[in-house]
C-alpha atoms as a PDB file:
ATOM      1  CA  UNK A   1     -77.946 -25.598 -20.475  1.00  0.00           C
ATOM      2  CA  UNK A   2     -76.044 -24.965 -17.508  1.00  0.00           C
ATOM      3  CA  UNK A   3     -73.072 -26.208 -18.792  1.00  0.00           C
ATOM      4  CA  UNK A   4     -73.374 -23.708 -22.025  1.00  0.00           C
ATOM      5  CA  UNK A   5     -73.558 -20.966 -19.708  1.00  0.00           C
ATOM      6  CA  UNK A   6     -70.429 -21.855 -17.570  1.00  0.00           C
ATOM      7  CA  UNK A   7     -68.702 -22.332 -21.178  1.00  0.00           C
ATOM      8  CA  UNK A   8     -69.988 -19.097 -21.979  1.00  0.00           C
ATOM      9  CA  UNK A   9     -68.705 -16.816 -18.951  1.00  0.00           C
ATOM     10  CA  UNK A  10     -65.243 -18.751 -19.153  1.00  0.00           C
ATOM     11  CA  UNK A  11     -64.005 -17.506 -22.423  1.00  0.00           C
ATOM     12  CA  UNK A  12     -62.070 -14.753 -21.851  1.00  0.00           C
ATOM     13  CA  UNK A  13     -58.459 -13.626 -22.345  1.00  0.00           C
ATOM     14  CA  UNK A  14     -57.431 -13.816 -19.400  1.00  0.00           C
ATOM     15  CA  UNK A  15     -57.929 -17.398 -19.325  1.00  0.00           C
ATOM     16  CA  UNK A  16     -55.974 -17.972 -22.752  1.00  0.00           C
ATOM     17  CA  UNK A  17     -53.095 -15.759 -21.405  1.00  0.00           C
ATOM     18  CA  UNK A  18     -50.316 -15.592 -23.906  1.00  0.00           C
ATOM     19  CA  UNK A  19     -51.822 -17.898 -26.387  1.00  0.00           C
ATOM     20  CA  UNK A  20     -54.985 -15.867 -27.001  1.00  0.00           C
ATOM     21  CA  UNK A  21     -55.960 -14.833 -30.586  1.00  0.00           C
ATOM     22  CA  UNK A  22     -59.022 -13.301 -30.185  1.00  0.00           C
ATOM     23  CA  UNK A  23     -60.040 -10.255 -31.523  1.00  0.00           C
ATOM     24  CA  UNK A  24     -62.613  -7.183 -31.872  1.00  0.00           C
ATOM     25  CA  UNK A  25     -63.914  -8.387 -35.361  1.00  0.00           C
ATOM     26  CA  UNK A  26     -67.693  -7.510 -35.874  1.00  0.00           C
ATOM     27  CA  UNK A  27     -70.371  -9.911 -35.631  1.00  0.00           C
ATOM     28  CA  UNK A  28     -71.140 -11.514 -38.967  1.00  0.00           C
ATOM     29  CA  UNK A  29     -74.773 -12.795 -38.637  1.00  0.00           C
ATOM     30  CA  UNK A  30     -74.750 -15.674 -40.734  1.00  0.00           C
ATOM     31  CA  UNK A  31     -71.730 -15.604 -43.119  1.00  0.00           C
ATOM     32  CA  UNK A  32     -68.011 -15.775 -41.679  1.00  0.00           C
ATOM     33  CA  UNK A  33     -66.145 -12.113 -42.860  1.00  0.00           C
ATOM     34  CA  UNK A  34     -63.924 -12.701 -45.800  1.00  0.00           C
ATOM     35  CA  UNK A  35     -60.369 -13.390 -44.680  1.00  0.00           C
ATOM     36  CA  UNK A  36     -59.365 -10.240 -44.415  1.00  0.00           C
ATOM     37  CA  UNK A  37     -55.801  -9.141 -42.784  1.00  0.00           C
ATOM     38  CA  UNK A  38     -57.200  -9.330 -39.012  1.00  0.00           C
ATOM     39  CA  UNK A  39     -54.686  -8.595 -36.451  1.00  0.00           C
ATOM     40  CA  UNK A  40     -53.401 -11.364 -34.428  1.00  0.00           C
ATOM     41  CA  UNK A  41     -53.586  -9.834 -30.637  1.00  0.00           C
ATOM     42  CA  UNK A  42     -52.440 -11.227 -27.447  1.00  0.00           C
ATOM     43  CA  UNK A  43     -53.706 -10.813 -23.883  1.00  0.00           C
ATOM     44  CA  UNK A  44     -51.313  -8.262 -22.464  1.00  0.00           C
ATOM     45  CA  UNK A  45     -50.262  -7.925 -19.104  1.00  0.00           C
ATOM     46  CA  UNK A  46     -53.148  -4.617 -18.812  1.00  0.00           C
ATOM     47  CA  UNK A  47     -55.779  -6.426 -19.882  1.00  0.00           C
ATOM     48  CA  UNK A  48     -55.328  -9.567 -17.409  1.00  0.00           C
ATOM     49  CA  UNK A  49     -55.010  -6.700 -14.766  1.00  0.00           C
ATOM     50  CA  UNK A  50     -58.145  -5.025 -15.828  1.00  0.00           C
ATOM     51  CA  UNK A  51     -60.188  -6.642 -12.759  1.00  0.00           C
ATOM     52  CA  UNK A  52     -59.069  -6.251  -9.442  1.00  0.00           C
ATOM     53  CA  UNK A  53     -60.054  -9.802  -8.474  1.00  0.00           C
ATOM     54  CA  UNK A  54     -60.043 -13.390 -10.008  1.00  0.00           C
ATOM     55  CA  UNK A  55     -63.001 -14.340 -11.877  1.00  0.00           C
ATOM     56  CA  UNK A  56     -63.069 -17.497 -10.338  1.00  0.00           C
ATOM     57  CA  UNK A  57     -65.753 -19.346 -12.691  1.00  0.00           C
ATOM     58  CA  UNK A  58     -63.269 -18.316 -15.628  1.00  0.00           C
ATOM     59  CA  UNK A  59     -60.601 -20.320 -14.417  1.00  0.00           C
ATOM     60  CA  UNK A  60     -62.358 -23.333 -13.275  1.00  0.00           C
ATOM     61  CA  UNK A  61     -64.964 -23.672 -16.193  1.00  0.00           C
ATOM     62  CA  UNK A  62     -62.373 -22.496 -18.757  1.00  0.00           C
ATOM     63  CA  UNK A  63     -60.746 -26.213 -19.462  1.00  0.00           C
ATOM     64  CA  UNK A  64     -64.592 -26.810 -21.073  1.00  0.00           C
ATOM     65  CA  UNK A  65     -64.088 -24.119 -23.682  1.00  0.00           C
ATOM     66  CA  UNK A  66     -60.292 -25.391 -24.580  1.00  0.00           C
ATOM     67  CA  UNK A  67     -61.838 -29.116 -25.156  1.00  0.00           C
ATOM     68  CA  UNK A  68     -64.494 -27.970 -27.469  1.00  0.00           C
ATOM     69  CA  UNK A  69     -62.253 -26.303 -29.569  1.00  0.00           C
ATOM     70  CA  UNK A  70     -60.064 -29.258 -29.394  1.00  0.00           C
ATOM     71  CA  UNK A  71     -62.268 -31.519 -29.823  1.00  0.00           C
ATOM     72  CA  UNK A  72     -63.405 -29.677 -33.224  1.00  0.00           C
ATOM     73  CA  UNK A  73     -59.825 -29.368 -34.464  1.00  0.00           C
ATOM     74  CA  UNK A  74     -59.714 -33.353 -33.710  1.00  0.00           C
ATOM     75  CA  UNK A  75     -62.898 -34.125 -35.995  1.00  0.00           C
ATOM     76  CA  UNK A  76     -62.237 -31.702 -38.687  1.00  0.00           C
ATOM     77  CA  UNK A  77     -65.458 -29.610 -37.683  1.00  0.00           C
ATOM     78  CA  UNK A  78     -63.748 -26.263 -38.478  1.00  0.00           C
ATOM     79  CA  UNK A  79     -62.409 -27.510 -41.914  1.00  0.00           C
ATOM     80  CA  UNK A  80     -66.243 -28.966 -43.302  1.00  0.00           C
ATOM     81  CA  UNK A  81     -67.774 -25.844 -42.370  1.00  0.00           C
ATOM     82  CA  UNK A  82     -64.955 -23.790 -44.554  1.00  0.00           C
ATOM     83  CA  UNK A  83     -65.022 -26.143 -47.337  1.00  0.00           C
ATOM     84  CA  UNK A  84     -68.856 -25.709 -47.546  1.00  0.00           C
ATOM     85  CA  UNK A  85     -68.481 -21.701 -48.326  1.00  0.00           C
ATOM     86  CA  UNK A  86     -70.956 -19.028 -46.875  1.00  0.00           C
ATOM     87  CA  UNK A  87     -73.850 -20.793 -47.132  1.00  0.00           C
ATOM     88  CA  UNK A  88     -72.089 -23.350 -43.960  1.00  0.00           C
ATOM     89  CA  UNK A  89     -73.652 -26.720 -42.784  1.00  0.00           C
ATOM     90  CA  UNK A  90     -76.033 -28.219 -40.910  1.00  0.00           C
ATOM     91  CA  UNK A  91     -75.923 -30.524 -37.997  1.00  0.00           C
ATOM     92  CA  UNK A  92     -76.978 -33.632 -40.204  1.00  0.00           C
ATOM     93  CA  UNK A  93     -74.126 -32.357 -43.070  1.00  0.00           C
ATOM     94  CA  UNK A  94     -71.538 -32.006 -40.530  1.00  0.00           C
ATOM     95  CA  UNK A  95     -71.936 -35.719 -38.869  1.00  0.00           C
ATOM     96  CA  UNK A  96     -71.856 -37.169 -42.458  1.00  0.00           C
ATOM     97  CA  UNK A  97     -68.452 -34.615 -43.402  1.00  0.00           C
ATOM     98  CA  UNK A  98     -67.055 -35.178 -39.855  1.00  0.00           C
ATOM     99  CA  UNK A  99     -67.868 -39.193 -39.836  1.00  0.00           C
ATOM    100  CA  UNK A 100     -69.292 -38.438 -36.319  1.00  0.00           C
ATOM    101  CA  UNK A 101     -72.924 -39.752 -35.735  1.00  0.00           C
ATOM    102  CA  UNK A 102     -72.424 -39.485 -31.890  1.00  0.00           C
ATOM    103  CA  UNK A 103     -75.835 -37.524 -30.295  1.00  0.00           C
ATOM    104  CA  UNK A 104     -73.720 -35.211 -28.752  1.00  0.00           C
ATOM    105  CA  UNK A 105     -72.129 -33.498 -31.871  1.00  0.00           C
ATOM    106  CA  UNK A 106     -75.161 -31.167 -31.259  1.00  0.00           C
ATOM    107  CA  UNK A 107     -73.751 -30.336 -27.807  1.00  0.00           C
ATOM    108  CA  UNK A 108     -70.650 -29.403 -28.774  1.00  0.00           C
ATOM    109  CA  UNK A 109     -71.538 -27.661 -31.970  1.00  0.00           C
ATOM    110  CA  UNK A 110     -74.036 -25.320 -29.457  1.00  0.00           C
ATOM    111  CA  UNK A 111     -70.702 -25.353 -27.097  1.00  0.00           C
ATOM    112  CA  UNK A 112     -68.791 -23.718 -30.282  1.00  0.00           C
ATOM    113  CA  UNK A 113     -71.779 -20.941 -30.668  1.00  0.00           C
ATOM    114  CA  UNK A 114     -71.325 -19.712 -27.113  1.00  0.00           C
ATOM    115  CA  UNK A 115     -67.577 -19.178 -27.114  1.00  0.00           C
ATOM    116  CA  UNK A 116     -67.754 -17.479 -30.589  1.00  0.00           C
ATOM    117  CA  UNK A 117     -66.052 -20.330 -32.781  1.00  0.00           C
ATOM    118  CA  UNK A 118     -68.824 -20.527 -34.878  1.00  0.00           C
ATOM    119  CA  UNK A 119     -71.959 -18.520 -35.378  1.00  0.00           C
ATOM    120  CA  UNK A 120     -75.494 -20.403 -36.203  1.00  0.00           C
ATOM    121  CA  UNK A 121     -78.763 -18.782 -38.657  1.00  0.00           C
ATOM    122  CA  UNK A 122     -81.959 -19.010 -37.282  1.00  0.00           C
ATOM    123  CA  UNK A 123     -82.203 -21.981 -40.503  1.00  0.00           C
ATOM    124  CA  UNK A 124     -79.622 -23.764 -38.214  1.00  0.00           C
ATOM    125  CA  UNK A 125     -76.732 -23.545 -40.318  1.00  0.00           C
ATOM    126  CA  UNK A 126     -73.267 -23.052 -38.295  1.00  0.00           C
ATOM    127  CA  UNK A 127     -70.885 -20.649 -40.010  1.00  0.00           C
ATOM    128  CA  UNK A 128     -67.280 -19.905 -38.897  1.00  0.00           C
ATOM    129  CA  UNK A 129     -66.039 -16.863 -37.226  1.00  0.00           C
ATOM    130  CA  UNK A 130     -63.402 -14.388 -38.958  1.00  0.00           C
ATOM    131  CA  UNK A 131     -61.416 -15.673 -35.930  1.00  0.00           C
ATOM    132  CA  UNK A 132     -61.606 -19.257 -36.397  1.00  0.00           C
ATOM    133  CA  UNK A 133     -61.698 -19.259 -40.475  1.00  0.00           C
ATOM    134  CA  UNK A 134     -58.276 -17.354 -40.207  1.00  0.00           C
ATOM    135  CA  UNK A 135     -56.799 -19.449 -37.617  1.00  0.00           C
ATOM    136  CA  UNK A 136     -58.479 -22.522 -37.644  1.00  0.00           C
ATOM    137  CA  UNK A 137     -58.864 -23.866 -41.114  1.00  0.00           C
ATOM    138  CA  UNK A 138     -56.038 -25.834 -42.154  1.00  0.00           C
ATOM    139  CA  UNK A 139     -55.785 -24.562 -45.788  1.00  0.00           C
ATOM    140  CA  UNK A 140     -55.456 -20.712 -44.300  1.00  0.00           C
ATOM    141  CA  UNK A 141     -51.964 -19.412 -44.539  1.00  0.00           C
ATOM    142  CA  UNK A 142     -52.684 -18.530 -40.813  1.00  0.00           C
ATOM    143  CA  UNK A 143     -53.351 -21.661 -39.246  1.00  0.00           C
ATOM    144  CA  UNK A 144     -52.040 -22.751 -36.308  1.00  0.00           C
ATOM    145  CA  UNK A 145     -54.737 -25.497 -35.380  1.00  0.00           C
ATOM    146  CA  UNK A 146     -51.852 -28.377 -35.423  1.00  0.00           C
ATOM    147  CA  UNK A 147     -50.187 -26.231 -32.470  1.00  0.00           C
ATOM    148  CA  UNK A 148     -53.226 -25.894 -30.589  1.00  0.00           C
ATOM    149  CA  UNK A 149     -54.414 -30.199 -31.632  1.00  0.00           C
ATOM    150  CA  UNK A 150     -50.918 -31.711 -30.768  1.00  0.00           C
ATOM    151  CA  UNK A 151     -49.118 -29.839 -28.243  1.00  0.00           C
ATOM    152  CA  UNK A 152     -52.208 -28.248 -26.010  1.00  0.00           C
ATOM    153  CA  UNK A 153     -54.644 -30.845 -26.755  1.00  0.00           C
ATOM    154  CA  UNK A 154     -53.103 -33.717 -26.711  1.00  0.00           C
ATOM    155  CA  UNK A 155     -49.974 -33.022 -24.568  1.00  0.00           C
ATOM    156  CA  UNK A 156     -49.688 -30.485 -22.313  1.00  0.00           C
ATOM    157  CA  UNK A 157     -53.235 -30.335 -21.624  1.00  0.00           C
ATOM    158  CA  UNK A 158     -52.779 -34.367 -20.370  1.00  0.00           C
ATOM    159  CA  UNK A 159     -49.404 -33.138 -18.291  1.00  0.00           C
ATOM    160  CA  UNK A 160     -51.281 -30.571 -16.466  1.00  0.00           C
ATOM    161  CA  UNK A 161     -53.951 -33.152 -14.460  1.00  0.00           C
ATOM    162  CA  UNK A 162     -50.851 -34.264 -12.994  1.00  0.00           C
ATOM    163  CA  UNK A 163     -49.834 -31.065 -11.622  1.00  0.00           C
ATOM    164  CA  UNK A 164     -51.589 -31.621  -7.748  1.00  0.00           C
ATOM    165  CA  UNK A 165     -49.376 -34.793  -7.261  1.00  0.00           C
ATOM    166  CA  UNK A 166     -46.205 -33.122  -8.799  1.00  0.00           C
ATOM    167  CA  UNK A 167     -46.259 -30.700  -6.338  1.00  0.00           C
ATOM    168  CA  UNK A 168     -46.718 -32.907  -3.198  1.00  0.00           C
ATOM    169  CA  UNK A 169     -44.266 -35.461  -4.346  1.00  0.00           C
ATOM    170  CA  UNK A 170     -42.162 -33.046  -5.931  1.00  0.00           C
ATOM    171  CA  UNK A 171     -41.762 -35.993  -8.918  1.00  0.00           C
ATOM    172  CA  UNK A 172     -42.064 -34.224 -12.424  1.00  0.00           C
ATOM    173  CA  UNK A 173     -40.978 -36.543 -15.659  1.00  0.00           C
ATOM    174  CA  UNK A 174     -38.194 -34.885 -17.432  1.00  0.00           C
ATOM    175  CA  UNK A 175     -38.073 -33.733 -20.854  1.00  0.00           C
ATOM    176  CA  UNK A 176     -35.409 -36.771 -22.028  1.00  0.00           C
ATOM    177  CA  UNK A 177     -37.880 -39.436 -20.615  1.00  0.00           C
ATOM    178  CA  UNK A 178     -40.783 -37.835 -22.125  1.00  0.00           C
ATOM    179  CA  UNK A 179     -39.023 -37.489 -25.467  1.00  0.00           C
ATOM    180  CA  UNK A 180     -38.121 -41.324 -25.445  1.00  0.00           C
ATOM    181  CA  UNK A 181     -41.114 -42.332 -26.945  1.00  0.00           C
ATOM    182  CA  UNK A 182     -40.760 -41.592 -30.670  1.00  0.00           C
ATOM    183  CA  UNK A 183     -44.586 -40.565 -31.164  1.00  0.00           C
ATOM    184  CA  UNK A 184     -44.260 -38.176 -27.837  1.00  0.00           C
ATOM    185  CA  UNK A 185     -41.413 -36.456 -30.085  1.00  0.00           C
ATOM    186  CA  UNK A 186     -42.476 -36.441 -33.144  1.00  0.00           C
ATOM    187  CA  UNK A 187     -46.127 -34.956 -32.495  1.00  0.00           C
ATOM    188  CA  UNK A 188     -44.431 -32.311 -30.299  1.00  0.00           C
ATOM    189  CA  UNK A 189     -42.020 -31.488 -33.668  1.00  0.00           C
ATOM    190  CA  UNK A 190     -45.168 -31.155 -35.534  1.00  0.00           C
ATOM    191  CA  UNK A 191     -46.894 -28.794 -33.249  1.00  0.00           C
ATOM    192  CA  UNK A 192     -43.838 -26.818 -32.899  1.00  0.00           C
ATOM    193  CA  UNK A 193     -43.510 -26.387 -36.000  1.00  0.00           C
ATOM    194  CA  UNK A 194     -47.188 -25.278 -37.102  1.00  0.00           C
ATOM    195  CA  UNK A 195     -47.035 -22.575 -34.485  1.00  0.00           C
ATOM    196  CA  UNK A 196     -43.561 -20.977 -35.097  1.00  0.00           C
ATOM    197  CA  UNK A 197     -44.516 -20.846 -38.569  1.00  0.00           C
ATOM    198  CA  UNK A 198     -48.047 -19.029 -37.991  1.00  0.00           C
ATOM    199  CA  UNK A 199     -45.838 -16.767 -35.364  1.00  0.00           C
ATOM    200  CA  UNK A 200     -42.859 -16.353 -38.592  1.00  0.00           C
ATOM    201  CA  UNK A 201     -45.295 -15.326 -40.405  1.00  0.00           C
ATOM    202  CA  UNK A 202     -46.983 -12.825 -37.722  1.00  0.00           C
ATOM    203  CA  UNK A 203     -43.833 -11.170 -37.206  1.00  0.00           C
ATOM    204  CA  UNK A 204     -42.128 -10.871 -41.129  1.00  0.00           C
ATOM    205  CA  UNK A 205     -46.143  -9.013 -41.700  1.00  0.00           C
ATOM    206  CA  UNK A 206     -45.621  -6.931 -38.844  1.00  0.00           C
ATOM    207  CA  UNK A 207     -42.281  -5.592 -40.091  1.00  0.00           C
END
């Protein structure tokens, strides 16, 4: 349980900086809100200076939160729960629509209830958020889960463990060798293009 708690204290936005979607919807006890046109805010520059000091448990328990939403985007958690309707799914429903029988699908389905991804009845059925079901379902017009998947998940987040030994050697790979592998490029393309055409569509709807 301890590791639910650190999960817990570490979402916030300062910890998603720039990338953060989260926002002030209401709590929907068992149902996720219909999809309606929720505003798609960033962590500004006022809100990360909010607290006069670092929140030190944020940034070093935060990389738990990122995986579990990851990880859900990687098993298709998000999209079973959506295609289900209000009523959402239970743990045994989900391993059979996810094709995941591993014991700790429960762990990271409780994981997803304490950073808000997904809300759970007292009948222990696991709902979606307005948040997630807008941004996180792959048939919403919003989604930019394939951004989040490929590029965070399975790239960046990879090229950041490395960070302690780039800066003592001062060796970094470069763009051109990374891009030499023709998966490397082409999951990149695909992530780049899932999130500049959630943002497109951000900015033509704010106009």
């Amino acid at each position: 349980m301890a590791s639910f708690r650190a999960i817990a204290r570490c979402v916030r936005p300062a910890v998603a900086g720039a990338t953060s979607r989260l926002s002030t919807a209401a709590i929907v006890p068992r149902a996720a809100a219909p999809l309606a046109p929720l505003s798609r805010q960033f962590a500004t520059r006022e809100s990360w200076e909010a607290q006069e000091d670092v929140d030190l448990d944020s940034v070093a328990y935060g990389f738990m939160a990122s995986q579990a939403l990851f990880t859900a985007l990687e098993i298709g958690v998000f999209d079973a729960i959506a295609a289900a309707g209000e009523a959402g799914l239970d743990v045994t429903a989900l391993r059979k629509q996810c094709n995941c029988d591993a014991p700790r699908l429960q762990t990271l389905l409780t994981s997803l209830v304490a950073v808000k991804c997904l809300r759970r009845s007292a009948e222990g059925m696991y709902t979606l958020s307005p948040n997630t079901a807008q941004y996180m379902v792959s048939s919403s017009r919003h989604f930019y889960g394939d951004y989040l998947k490929f590029q965070i998940g399975r790239q960046f987040y990879q090229r950041m463990g490395a960070l302690p030994e780039v800066m003592t050697t001062g060796k970094a790979p470069s763009y051109a060798s990374w891009f030499s592998d023709p998966e490397v490029a082409q999951t990149y393309t695909q992530a780049q293009h899932n999130g500049s055409v959630a943002t497109a569509k951000y900015l033509v709807k704010k106009k």
